[in-house]
N, C-alpha and C. Protein backbone atom coordinates (compact mmCIF):
# COMPACT_ATOMS: atom_id res chain seq x y z
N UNK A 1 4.88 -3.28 10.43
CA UNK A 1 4.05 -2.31 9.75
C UNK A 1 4.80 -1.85 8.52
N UNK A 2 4.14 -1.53 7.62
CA UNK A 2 4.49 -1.40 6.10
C UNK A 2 4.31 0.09 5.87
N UNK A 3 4.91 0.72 5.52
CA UNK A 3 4.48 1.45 4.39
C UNK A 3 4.44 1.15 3.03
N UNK A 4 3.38 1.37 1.58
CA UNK A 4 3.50 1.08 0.43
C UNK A 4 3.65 2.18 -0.18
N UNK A 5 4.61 2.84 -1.19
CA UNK A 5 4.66 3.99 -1.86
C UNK A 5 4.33 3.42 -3.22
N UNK A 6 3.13 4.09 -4.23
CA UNK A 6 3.23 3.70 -5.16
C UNK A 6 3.54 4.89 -6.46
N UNK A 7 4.44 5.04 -6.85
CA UNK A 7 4.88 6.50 -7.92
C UNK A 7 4.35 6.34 -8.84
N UNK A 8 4.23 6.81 -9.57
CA UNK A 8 3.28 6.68 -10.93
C UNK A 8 4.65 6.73 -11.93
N UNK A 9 4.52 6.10 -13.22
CA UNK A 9 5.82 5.91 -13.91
C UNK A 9 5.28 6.57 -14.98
N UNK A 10 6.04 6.26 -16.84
CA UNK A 10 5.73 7.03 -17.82
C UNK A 10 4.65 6.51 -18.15
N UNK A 11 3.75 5.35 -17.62
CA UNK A 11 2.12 4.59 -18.33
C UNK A 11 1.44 5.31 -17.52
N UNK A 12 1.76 6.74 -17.08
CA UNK A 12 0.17 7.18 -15.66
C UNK A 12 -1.17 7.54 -16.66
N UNK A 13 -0.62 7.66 -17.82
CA UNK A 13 -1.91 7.82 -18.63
C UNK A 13 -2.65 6.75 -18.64
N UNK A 14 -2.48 5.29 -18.62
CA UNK A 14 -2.95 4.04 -18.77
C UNK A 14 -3.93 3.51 -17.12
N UNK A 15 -3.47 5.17 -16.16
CA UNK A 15 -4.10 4.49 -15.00
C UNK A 15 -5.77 4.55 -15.13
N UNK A 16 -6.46 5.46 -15.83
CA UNK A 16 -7.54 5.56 -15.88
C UNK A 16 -8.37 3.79 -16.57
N UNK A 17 -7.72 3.01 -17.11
CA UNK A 17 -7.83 1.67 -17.66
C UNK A 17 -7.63 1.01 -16.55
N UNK A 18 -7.08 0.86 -15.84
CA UNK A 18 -6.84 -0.17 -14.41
C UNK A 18 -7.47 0.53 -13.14
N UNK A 19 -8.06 1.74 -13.41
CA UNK A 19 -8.48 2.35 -11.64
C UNK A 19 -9.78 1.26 -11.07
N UNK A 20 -10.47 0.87 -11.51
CA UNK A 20 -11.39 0.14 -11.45
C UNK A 20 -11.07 -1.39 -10.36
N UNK A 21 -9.92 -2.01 -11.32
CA UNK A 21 -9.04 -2.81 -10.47
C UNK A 21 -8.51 -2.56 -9.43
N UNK A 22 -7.46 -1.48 -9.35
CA UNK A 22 -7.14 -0.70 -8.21
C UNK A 22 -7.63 -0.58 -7.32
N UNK A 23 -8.97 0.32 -7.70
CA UNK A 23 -10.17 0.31 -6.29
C UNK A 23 -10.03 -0.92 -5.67
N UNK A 24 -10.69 -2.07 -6.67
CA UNK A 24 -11.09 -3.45 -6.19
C UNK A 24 -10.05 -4.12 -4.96
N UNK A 25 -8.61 -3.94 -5.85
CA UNK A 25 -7.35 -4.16 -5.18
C UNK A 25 -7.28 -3.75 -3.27
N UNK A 26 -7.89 -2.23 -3.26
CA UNK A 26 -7.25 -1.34 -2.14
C UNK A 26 -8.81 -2.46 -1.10
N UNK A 27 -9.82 -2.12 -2.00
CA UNK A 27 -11.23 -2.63 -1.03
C UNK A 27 -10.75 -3.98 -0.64
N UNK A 28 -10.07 -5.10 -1.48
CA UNK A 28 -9.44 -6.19 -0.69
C UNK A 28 -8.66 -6.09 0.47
N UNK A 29 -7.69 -5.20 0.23
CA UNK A 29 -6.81 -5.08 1.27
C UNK A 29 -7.52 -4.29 2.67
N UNK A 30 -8.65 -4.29 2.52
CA UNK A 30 -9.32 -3.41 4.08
C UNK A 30 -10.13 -4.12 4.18
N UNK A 31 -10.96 -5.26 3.21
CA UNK A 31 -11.51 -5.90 3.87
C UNK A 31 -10.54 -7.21 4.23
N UNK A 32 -9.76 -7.56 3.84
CA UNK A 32 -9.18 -8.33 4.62
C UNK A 32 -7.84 -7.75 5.72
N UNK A 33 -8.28 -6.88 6.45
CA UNK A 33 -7.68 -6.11 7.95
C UNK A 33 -6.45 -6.13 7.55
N UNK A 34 -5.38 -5.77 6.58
CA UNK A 34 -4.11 -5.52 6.37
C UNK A 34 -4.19 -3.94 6.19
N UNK A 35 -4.99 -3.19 5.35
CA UNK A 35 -4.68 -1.91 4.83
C UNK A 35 -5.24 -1.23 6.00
N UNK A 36 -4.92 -0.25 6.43
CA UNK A 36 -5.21 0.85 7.74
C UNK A 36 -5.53 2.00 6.63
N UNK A 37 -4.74 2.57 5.67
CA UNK A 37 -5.32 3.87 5.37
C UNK A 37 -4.80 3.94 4.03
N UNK A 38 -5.23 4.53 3.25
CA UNK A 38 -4.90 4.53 2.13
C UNK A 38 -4.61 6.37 0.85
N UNK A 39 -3.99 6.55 0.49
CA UNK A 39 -3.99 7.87 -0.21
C UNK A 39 -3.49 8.21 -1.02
N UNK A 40 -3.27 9.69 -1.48
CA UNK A 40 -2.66 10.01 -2.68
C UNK A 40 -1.62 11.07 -2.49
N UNK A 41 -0.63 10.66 -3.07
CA UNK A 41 0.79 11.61 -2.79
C UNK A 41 0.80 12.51 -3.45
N UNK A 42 1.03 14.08 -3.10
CA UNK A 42 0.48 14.97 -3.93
C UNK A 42 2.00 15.60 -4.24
N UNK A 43 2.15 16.45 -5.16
CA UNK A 43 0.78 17.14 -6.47
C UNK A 43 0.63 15.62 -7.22
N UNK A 44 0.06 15.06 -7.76
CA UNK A 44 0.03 14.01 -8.22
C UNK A 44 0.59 13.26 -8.85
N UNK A 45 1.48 12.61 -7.55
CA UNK A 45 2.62 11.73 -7.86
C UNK A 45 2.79 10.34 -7.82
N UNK A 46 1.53 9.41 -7.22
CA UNK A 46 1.01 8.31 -6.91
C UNK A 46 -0.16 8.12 -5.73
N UNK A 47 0.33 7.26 -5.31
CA UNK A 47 -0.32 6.90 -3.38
C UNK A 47 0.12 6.10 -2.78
N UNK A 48 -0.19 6.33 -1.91
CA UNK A 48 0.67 5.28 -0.34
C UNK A 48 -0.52 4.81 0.22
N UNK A 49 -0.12 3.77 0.80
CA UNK A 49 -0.84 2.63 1.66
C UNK A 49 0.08 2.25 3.02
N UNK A 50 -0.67 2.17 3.98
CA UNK A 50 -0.51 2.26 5.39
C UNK A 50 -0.66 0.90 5.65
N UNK A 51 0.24 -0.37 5.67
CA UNK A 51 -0.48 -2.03 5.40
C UNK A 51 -0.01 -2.21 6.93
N UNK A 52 -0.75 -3.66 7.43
CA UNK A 52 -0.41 -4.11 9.11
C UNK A 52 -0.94 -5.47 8.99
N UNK A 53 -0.38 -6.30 9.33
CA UNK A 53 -0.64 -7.69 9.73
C UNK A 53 -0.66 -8.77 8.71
N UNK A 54 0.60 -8.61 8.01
CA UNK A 54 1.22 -9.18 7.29
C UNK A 54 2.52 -9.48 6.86
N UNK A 55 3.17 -10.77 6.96
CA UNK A 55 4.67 -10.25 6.47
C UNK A 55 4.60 -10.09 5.26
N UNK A 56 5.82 -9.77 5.04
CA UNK A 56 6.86 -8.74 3.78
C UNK A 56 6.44 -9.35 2.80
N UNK A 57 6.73 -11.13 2.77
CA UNK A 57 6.39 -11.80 1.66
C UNK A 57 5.04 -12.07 1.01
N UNK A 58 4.35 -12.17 2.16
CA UNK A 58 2.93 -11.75 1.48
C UNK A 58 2.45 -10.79 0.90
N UNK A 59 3.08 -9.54 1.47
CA UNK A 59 2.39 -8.14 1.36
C UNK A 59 3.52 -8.17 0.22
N UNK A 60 4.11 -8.72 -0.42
CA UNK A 60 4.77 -8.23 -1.91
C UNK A 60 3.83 -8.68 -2.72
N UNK A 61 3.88 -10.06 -2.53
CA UNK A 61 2.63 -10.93 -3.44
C UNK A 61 1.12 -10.22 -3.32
N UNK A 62 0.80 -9.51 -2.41
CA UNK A 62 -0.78 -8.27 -2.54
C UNK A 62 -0.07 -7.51 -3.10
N UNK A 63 0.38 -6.84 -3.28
CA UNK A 63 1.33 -5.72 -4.10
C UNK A 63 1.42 -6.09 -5.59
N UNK A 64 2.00 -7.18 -5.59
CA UNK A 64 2.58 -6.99 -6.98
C UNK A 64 1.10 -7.78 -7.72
N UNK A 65 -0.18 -7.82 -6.98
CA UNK A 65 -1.52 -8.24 -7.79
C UNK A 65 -2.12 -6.52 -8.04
N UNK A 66 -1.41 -5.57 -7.13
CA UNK A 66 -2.45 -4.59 -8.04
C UNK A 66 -2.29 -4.22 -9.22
N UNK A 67 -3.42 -4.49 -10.23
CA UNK A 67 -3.06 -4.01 -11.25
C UNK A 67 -2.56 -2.47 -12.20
N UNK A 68 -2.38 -1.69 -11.28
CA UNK A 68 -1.46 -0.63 -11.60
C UNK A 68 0.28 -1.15 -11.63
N UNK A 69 0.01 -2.61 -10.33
CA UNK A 69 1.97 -2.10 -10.26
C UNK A 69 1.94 -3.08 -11.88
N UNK A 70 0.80 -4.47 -11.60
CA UNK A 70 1.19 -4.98 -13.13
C UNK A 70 1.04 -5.10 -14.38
N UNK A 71 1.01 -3.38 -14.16
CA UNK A 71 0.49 -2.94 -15.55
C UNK A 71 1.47 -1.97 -15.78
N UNK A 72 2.32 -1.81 -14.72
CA UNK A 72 3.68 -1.01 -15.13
C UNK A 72 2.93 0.54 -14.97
N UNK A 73 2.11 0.99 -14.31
CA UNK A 73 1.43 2.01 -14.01
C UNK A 73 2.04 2.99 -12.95
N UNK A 74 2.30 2.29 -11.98
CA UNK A 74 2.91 2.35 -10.69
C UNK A 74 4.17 1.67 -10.76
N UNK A 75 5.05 2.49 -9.82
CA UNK A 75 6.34 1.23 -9.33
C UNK A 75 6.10 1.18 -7.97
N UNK A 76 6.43 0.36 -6.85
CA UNK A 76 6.03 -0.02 -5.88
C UNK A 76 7.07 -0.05 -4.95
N UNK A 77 7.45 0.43 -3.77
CA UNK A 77 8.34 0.34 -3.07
C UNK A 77 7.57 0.33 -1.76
N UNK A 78 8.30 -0.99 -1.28
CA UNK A 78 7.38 -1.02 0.10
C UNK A 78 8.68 -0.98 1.72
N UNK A 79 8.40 0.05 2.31
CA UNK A 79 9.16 0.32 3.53
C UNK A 79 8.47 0.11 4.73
N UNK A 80 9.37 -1.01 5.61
CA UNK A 80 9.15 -1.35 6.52
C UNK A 80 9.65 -0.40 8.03
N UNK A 81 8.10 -0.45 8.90
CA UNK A 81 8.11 0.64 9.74
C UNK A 81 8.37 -0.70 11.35
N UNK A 82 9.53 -0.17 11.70
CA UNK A 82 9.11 -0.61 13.49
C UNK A 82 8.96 -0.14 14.60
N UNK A 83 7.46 0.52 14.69
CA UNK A 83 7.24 1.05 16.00
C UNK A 83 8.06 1.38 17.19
N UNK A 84 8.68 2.21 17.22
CA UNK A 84 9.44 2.29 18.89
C UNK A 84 8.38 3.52 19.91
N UNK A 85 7.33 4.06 19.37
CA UNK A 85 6.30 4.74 19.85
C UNK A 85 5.31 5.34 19.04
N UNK A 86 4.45 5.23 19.79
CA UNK A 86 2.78 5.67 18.92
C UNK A 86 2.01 6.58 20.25
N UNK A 87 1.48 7.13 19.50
CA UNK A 87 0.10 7.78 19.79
C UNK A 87 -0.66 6.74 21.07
N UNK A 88 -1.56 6.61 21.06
CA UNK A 88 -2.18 5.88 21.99
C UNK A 88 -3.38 5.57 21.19
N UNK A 89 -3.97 6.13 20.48
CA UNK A 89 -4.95 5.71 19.34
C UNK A 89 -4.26 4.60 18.28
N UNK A 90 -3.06 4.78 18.26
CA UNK A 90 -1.69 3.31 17.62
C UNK A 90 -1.16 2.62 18.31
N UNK A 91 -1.99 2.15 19.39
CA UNK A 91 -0.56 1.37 20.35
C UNK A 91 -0.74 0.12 19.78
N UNK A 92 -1.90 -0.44 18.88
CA UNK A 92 -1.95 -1.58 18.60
C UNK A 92 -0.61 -2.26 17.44
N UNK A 93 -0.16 -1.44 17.06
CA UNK A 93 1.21 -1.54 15.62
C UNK A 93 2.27 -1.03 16.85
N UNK A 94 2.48 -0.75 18.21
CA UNK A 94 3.24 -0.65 18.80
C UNK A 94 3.64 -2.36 18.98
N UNK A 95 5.30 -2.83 18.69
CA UNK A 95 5.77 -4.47 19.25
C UNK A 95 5.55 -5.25 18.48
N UNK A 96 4.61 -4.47 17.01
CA UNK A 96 4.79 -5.53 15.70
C UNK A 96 5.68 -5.58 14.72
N UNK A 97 6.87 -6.03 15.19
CA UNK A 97 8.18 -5.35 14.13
C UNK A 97 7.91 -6.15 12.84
N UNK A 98 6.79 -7.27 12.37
CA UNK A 98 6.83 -7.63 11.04
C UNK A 98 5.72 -8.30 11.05
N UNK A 99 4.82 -7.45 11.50
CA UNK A 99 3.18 -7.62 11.23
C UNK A 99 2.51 -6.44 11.05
């Protein structure tokens, strides 16, 4: 399980030109069952993405297609989560140390 942090850098003015993409970007990633949740880091500092069922190397290569990170909009840091307990509404990301 992933976490994606995305910060907003000195182009956050340029995000209103790529949000469009972005959207498009995040709606890929949920329709194809990787993204779980998606948001915005406040006071408005970027957003994070909640990714699952993917390795690292893929989920860089979805990453580095949104066009915020390659538009230098965002910087992207992605931290890897390994379940040692969940909720019970999460047991499914419970035993996926790189999915």
């Amino acid at each position: 399980m992933y976490t994606i942090v995305l910060r907003f850098t000195e182009r956050r003015a340029d995000a209103a030109r790529w949000m469009e993409g972005h959207k498009a970007w995040l709606r890929q990633g949920f329709d194809d069952g990787v993204f779980l949740l998606a948001g915005s880091l406040h006071p408005q500092a970027g957003g994070a993405v909640l990714a699952h069922g993917e390795d690292r190397d893929a989920l860089a290569g979805r990453v580095a297609a949104d066009p915020f990170v390659a538009q230098g909009v965002v910087q992207a840091e992605i931290l890897e989560i390994t379940p040692s307990r969940t909720d019970a509404r999460l047991a499914f990301l419970a035993g996926s140390a790189h999915a």
